[in-house]
PDB file of N, CA and C in Angstrom:
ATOM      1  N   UNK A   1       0.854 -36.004  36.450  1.00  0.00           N
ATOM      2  CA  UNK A   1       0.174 -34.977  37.212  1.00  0.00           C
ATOM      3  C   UNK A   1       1.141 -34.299  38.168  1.00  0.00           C
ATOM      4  N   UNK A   2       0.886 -33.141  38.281  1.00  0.00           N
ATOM      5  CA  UNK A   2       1.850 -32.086  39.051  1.00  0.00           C
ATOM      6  C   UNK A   2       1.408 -32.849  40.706  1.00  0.00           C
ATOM      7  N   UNK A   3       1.990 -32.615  41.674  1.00  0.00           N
ATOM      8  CA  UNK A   3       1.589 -33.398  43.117  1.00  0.00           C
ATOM      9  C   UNK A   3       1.250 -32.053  44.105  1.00  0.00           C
ATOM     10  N   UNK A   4       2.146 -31.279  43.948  1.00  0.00           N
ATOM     11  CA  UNK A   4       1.571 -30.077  44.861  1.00  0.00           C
ATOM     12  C   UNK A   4       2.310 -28.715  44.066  1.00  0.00           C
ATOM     13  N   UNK A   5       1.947 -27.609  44.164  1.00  0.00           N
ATOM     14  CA  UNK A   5       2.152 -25.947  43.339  1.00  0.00           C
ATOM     15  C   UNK A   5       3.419 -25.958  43.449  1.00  0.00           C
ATOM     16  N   UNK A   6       4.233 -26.560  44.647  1.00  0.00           N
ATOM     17  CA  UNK A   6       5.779 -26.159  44.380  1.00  0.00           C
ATOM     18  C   UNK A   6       6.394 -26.712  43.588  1.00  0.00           C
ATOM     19  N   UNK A   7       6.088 -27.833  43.029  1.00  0.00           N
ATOM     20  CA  UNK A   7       6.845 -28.504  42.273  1.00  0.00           C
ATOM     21  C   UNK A   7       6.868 -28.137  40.695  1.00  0.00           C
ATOM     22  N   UNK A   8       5.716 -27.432  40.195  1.00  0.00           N
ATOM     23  CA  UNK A   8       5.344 -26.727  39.085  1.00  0.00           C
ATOM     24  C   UNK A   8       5.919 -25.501  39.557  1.00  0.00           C
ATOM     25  N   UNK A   9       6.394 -24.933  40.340  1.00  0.00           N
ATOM     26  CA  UNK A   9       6.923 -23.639  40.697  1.00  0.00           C
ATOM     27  C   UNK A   9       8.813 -23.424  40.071  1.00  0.00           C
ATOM     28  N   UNK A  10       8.582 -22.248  39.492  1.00  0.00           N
ATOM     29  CA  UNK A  10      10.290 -22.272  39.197  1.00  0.00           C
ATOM     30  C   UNK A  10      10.685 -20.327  39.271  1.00  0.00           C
ATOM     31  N   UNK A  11      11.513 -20.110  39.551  1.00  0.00           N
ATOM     32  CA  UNK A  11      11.520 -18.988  39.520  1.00  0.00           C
ATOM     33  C   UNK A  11      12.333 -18.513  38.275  1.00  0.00           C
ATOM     34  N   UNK A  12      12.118 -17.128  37.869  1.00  0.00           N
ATOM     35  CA  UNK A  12      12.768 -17.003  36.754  1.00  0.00           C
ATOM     36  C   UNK A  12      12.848 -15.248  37.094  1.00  0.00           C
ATOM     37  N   UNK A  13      14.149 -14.786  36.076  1.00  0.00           N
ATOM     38  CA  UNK A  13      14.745 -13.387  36.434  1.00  0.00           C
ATOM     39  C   UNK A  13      13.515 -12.505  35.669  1.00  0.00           C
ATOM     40  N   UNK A  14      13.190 -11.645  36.022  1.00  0.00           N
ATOM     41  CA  UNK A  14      12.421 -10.153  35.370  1.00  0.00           C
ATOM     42  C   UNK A  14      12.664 -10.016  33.514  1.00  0.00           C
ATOM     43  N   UNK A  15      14.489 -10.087  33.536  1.00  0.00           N
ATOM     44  CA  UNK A  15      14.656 -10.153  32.012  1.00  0.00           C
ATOM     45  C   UNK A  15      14.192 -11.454  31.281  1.00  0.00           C
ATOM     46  N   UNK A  16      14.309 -12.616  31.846  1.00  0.00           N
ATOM     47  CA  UNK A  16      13.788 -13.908  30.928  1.00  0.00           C
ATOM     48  C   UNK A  16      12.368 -13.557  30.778  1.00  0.00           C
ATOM     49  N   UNK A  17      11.620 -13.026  31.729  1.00  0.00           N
ATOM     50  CA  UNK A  17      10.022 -13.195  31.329  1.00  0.00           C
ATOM     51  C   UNK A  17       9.830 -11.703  30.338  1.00  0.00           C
ATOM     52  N   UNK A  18      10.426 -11.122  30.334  1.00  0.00           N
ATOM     53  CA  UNK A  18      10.067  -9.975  29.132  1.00  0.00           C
ATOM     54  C   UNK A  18      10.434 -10.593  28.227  1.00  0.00           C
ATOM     55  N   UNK A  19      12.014 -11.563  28.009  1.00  0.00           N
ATOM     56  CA  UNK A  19      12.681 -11.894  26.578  1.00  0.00           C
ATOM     57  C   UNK A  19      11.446 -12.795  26.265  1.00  0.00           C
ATOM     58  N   UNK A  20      10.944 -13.973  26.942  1.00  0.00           N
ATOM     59  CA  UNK A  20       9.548 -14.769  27.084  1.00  0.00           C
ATOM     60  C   UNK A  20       8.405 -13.987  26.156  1.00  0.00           C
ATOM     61  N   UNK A  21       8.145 -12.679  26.914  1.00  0.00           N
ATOM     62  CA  UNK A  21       6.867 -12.017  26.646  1.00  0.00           C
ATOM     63  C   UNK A  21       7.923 -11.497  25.029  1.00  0.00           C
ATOM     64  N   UNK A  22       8.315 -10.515  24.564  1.00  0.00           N
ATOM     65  CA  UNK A  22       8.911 -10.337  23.711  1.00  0.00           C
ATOM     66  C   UNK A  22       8.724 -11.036  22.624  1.00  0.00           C
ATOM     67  N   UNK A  23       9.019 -12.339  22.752  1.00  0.00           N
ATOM     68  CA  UNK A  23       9.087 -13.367  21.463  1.00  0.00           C
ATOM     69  C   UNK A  23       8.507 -13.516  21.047  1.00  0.00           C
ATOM     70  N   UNK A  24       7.241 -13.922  21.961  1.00  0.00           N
ATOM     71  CA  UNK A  24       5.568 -14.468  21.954  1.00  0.00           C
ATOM     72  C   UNK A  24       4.892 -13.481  21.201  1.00  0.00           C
ATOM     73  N   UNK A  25       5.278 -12.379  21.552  1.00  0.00           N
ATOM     74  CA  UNK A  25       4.321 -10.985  20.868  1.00  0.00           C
ATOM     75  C   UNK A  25       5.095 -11.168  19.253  1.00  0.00           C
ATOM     76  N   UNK A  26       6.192 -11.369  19.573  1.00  0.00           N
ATOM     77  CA  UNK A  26       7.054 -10.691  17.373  1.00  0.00           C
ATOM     78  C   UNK A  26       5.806 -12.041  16.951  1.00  0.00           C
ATOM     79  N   UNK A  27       6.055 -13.511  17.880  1.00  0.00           N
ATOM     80  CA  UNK A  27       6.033 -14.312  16.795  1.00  0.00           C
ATOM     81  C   UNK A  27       4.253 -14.408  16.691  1.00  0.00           C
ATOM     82  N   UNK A  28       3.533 -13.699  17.431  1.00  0.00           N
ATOM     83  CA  UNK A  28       2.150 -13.347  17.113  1.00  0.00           C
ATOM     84  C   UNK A  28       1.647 -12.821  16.147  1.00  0.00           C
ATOM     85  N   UNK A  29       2.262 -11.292  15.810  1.00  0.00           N
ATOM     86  CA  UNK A  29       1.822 -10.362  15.135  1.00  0.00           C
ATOM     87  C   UNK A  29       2.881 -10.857  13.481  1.00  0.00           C
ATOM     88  N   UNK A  30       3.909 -12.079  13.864  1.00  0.00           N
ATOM     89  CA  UNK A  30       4.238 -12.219  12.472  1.00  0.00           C
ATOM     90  C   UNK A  30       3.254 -13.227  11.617  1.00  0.00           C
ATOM     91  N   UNK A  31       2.339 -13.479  12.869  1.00  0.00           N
ATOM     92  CA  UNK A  31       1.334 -14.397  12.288  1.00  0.00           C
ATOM     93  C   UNK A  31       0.213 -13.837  11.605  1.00  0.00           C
ATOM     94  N   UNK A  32       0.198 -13.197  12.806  1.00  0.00           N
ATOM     95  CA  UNK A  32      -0.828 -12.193  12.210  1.00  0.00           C
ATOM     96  C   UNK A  32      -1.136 -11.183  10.793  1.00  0.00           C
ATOM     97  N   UNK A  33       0.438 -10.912  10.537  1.00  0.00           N
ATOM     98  CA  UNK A  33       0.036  -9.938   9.538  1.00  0.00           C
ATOM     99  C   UNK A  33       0.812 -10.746   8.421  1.00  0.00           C
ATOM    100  N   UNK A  34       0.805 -12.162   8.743  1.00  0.00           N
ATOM    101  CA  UNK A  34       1.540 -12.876   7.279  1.00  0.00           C
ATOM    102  C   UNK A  34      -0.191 -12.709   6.317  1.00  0.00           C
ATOM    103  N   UNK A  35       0.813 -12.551   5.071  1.00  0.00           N
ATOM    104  CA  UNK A  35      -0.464 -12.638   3.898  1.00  0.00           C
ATOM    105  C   UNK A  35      -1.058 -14.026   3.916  1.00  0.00           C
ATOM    106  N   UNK A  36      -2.559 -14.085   3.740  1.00  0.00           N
ATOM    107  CA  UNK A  36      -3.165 -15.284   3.419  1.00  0.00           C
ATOM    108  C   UNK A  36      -2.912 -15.953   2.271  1.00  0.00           C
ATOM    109  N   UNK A  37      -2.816 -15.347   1.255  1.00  0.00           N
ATOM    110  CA  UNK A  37      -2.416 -16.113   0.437  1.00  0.00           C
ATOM    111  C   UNK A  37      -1.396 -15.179  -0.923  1.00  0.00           C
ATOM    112  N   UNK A  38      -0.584 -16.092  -1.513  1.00  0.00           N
ATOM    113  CA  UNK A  38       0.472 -15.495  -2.500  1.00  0.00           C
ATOM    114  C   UNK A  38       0.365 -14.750  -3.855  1.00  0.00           C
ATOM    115  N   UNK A  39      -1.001 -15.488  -4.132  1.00  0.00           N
ATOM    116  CA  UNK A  39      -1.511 -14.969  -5.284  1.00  0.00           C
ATOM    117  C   UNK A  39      -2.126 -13.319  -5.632  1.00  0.00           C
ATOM    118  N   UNK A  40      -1.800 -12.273  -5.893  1.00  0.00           N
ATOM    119  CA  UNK A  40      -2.471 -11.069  -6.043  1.00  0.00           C
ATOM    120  C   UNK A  40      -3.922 -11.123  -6.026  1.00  0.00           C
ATOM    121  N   UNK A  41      -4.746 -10.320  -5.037  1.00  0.00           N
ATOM    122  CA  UNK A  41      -6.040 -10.309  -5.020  1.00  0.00           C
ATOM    123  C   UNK A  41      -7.064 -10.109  -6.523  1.00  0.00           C
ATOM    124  N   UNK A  42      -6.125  -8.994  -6.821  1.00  0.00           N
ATOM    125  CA  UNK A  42      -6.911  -8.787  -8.733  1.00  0.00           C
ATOM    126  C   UNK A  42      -6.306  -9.374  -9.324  1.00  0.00           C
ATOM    127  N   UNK A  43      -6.788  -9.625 -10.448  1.00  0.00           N
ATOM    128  CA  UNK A  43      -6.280 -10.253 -11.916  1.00  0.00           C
ATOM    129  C   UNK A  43      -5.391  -9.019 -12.353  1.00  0.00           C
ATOM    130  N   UNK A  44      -4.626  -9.750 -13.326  1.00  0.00           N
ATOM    131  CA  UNK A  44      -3.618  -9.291 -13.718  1.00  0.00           C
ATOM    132  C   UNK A  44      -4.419  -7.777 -14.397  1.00  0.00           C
ATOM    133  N   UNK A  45      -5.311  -8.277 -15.633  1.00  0.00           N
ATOM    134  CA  UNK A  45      -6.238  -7.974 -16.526  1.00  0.00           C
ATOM    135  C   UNK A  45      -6.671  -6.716 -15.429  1.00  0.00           C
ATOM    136  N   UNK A  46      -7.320  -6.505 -14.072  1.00  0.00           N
ATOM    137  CA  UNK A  46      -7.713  -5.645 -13.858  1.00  0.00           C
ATOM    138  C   UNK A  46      -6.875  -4.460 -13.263  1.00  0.00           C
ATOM    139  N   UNK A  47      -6.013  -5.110 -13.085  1.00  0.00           N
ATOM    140  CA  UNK A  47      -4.622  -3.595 -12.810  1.00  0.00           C
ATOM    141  C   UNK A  47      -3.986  -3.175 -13.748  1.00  0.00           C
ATOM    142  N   UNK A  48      -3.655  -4.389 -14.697  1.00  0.00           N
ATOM    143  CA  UNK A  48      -3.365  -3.381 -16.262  1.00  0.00           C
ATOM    144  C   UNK A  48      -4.780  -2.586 -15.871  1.00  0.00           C
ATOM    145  N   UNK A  49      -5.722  -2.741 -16.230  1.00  0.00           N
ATOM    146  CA  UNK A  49      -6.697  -1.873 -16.249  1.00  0.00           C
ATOM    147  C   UNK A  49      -6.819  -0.525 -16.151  1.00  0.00           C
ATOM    148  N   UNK A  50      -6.535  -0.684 -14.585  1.00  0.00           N
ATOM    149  CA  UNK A  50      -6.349   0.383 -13.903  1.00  0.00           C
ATOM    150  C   UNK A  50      -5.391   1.409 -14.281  1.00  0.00           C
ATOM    151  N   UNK A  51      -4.332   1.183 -14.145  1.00  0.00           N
ATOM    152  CA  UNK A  51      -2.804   1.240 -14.677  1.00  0.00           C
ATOM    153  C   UNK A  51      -3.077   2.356 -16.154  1.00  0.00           C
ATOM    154  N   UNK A  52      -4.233   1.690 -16.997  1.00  0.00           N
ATOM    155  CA  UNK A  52      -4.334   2.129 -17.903  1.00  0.00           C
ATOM    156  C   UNK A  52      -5.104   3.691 -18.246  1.00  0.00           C
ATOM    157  N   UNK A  53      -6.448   3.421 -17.036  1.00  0.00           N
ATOM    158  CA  UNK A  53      -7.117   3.890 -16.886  1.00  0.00           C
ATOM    159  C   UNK A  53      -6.460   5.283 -16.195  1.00  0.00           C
ATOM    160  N   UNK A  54      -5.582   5.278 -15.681  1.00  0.00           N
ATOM    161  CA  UNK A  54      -4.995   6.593 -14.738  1.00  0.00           C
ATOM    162  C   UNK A  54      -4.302   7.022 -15.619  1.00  0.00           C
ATOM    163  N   UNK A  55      -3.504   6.139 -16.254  1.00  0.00           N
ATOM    164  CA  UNK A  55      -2.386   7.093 -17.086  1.00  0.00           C
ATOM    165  C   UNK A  55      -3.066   7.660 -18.322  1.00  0.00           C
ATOM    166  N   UNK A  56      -4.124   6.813 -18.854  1.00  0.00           N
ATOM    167  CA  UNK A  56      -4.778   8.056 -20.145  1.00  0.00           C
ATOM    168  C   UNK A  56      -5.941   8.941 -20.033  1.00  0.00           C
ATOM    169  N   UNK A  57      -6.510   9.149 -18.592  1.00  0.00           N
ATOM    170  CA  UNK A  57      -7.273   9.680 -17.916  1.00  0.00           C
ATOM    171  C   UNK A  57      -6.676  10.494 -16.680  1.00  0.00           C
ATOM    172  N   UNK A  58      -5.673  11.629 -16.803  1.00  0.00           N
ATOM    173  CA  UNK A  58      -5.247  12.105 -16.123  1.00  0.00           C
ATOM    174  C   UNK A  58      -5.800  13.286 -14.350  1.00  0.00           C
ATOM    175  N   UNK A  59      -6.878  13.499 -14.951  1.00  0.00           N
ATOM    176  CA  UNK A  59      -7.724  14.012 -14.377  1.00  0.00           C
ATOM    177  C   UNK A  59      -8.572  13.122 -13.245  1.00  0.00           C
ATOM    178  N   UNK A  60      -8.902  11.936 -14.111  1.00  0.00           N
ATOM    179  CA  UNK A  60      -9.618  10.882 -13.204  1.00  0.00           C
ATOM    180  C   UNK A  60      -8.667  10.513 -11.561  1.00  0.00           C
ATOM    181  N   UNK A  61      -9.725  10.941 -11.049  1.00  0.00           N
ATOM    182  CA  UNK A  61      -9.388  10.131  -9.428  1.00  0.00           C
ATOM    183  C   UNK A  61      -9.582   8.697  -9.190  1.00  0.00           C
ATOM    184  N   UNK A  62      -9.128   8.092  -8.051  1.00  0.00           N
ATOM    185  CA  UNK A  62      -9.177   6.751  -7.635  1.00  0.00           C
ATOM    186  C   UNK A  62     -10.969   6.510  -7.797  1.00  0.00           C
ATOM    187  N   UNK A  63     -11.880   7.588  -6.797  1.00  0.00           N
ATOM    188  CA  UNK A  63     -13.364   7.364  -6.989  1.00  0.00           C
ATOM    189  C   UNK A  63     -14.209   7.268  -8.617  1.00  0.00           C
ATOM    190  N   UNK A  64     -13.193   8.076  -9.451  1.00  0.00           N
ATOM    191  CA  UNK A  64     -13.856   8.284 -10.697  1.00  0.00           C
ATOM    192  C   UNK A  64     -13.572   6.836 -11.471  1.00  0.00           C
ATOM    193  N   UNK A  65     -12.216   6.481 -11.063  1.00  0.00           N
ATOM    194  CA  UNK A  65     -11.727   4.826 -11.846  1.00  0.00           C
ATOM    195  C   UNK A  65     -12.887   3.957 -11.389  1.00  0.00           C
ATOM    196  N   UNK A  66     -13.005   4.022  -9.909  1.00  0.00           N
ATOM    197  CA  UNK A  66     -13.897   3.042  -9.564  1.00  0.00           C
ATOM    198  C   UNK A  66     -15.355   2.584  -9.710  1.00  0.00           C
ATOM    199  N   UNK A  67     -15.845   3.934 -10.069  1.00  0.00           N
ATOM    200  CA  UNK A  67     -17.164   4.082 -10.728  1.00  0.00           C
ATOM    201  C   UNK A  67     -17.107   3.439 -11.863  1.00  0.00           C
ATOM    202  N   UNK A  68     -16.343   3.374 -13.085  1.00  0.00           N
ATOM    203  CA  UNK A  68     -16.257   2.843 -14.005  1.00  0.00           C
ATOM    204  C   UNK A  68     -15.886   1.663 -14.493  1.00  0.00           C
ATOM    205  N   UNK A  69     -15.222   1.260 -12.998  1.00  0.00           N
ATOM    206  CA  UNK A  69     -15.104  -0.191 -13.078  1.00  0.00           C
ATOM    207  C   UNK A  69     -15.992  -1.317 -12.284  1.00  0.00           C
ATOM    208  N   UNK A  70     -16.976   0.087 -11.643  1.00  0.00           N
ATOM    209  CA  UNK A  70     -18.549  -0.661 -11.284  1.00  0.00           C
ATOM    210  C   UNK A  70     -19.236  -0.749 -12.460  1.00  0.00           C
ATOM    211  N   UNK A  71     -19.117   0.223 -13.301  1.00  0.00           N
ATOM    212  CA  UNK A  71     -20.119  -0.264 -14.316  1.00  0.00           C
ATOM    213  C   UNK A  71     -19.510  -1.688 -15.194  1.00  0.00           C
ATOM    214  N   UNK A  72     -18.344  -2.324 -15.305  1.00  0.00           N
ATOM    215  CA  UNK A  72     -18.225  -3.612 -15.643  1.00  0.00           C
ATOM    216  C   UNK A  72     -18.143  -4.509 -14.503  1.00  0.00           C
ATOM    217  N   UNK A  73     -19.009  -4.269 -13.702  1.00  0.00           N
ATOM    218  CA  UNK A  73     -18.606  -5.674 -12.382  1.00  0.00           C
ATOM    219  C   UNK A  73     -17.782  -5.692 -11.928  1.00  0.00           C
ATOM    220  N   UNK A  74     -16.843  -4.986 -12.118  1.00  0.00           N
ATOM    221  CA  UNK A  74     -15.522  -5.120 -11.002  1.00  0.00           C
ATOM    222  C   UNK A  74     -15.505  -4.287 -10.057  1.00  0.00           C
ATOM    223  N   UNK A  75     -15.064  -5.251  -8.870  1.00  0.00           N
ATOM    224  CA  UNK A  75     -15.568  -4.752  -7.128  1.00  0.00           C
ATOM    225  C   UNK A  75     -13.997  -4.808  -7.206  1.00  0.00           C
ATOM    226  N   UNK A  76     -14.159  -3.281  -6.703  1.00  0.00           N
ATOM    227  CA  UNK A  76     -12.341  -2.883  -6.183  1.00  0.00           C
ATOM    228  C   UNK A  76     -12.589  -1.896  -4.954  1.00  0.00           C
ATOM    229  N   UNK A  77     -11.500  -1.613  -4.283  1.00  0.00           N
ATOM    230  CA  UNK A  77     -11.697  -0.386  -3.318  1.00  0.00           C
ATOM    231  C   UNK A  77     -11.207   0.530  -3.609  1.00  0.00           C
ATOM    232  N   UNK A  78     -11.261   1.624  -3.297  1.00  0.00           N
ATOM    233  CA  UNK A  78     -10.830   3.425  -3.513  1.00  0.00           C
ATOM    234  C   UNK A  78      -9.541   2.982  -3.150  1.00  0.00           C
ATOM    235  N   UNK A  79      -8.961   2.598  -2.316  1.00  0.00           N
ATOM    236  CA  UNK A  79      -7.731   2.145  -1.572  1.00  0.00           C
ATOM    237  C   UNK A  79      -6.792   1.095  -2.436  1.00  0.00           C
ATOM    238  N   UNK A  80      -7.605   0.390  -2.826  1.00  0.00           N
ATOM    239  CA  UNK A  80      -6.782  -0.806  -3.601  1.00  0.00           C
ATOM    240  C   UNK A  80      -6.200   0.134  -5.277  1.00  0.00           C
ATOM    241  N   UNK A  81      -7.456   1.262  -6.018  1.00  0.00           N
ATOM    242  CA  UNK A  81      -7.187   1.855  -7.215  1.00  0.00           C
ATOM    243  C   UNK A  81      -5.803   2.597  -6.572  1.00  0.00           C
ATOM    244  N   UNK A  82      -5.990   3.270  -5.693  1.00  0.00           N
ATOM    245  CA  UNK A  82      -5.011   4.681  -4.927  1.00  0.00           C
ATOM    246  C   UNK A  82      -3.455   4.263  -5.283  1.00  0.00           C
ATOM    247  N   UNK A  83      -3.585   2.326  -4.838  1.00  0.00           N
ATOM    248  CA  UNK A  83      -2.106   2.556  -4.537  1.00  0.00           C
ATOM    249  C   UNK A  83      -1.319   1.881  -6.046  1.00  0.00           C
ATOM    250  N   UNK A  84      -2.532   1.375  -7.029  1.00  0.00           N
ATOM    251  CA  UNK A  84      -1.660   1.269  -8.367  1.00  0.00           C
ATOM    252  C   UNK A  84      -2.014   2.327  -9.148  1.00  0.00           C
ATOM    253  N   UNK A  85      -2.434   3.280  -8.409  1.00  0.00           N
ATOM    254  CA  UNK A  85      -2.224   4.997  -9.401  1.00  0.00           C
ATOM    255  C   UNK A  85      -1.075   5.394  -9.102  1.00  0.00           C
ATOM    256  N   UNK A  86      -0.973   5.392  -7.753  1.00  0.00           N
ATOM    257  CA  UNK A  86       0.879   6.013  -7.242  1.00  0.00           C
ATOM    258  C   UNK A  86       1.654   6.041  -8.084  1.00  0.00           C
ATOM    259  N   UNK A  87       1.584   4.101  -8.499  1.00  0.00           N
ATOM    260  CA  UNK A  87       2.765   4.211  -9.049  1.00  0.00           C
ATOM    261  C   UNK A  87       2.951   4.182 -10.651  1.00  0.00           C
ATOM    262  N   UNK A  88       1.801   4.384 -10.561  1.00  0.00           N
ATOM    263  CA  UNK A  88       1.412   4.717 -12.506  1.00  0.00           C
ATOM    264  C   UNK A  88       2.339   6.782 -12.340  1.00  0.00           C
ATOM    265  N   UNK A  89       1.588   7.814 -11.439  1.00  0.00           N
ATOM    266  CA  UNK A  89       1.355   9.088 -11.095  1.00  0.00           C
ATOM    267  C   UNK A  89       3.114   9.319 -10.884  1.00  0.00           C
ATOM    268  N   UNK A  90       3.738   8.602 -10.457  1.00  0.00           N
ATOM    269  CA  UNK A  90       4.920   8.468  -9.231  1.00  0.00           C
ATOM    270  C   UNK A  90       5.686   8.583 -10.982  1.00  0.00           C
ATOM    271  N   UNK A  91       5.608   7.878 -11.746  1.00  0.00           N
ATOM    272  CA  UNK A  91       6.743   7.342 -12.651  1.00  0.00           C
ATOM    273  C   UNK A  91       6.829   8.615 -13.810  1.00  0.00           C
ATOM    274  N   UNK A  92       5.408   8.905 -13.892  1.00  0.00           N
ATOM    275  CA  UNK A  92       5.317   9.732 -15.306  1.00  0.00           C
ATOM    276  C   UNK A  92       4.960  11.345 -14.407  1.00  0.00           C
ATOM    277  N   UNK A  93       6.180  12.424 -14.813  1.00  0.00           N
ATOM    278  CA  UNK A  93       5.525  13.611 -13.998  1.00  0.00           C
ATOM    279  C   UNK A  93       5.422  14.337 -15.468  1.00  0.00           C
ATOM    280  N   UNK A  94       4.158  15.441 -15.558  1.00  0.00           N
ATOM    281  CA  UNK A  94       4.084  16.560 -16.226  1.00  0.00           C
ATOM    282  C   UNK A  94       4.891  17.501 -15.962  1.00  0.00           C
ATOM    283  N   UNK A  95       4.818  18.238 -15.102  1.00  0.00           N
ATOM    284  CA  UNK A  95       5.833  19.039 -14.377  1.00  0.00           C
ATOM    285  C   UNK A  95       7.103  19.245 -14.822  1.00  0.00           C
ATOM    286  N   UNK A  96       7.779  17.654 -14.788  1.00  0.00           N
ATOM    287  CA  UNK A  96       9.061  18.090 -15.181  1.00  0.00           C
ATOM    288  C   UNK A  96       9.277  18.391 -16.752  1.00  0.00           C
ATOM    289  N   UNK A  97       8.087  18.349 -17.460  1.00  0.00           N
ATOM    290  CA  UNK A  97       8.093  19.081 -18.800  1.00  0.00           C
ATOM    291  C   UNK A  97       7.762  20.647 -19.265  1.00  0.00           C
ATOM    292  N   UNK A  98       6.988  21.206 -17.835  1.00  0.00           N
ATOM    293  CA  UNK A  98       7.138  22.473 -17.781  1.00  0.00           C
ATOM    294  C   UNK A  98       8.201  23.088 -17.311  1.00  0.00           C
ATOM    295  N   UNK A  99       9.058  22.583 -16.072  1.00  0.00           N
ATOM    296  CA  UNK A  99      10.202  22.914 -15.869  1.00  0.00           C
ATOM    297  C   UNK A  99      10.948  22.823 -17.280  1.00  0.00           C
ATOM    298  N   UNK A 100      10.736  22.262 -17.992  1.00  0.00           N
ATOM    299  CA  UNK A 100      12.580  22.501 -19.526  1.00  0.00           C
ATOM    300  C   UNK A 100      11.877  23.517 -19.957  1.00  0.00           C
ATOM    301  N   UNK A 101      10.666  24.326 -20.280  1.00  0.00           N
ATOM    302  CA  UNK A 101       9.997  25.028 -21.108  1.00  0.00           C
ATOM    303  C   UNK A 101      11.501  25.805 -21.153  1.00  0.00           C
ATOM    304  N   UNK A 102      11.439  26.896 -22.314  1.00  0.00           N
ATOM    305  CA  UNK A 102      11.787  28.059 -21.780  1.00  0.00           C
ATOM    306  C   UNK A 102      11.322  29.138 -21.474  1.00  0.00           C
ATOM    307  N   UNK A 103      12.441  30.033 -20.796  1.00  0.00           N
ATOM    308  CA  UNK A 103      11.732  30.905 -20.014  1.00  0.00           C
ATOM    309  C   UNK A 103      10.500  31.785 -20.474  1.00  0.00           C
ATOM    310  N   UNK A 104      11.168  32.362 -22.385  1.00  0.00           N
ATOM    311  CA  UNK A 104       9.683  33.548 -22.819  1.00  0.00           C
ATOM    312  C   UNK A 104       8.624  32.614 -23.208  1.00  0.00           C
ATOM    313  N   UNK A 105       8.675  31.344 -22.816  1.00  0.00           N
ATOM    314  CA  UNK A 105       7.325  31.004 -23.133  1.00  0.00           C
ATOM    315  C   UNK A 105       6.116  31.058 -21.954  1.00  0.00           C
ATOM    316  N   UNK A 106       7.101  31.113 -20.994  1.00  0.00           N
ATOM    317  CA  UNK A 106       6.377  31.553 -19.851  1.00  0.00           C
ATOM    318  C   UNK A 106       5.948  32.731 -19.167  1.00  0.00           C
ATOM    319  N   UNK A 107       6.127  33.475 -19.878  1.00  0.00           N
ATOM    320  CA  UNK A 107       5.774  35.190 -19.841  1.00  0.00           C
ATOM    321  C   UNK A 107       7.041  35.921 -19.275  1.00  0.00           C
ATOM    322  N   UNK A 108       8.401  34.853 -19.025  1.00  0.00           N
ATOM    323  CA  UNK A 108       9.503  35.590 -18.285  1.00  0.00           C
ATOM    324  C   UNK A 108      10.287  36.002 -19.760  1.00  0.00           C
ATOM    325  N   UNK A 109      11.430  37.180 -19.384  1.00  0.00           N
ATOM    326  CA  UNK A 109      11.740  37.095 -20.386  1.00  0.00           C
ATOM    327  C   UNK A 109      11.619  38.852 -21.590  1.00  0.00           C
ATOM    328  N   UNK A 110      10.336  39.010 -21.475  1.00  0.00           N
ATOM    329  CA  UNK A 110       9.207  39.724 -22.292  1.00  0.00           C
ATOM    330  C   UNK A 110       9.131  40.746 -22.100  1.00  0.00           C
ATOM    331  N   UNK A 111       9.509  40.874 -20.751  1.00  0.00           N
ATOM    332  CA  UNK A 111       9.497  42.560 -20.389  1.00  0.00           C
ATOM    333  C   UNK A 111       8.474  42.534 -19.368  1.00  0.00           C
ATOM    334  N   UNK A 112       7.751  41.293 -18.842  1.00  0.00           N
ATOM    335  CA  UNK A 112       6.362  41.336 -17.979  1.00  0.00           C
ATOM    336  C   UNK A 112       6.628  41.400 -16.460  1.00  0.00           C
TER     337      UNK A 112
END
């Protein structure tokens, strides 16, 4: 047992109690935002899915995937489809197949 406040008393510089406060906070929020667990939330099976679903459904949005993967029971979020469309969307561009066109197929060229 402590006997009287001074003896539990210590003084310490301004910088030790920030480096103090500092640490306490990284090693909080590294707690905090460590993943619960290692394993991927979906099955493999449902991001191929997805994966699949964006790239041969080009038109389809994250809301339109998800509708359709309510109608087989699978509970996903708009958020969770979004970010394995990226990188389905991210890899394969159309675009850069209109860019090689050439030019008179594009009305340049022609006299227009």
């Amino acid at each position: 047992m402590v006997r009287a406040w001074k003896q539990a008393l210590f003084i310490v510089q301004p910088e030790t109690l920030l480096c103090w406060h500092r640490e306490l906070f990284r090693v909080f929020w590294k707690h905090k935002s460590k993943a619960r667990s290692s394993k991927p939330r979906l099955s493999h099976e449902t991001i191929t899915l997805i994966r699949e679903m964006a790239a041969n459904n080009r038109l389809w949005g994250a809301e339109r995937i998800r509708g359709e993967l309510l109608k087989l029971d699978i509970q996903v979020s708009k958020r969770t489809i979004q970010k394995y469309m990226k990188q389905i969307r991210a890899t394969s561009s159309q675009w850069t197949e209109l860019e090689n066109l050439p030019a008179q197929s594009c009305g340049r060229g022609m006299g227009l």
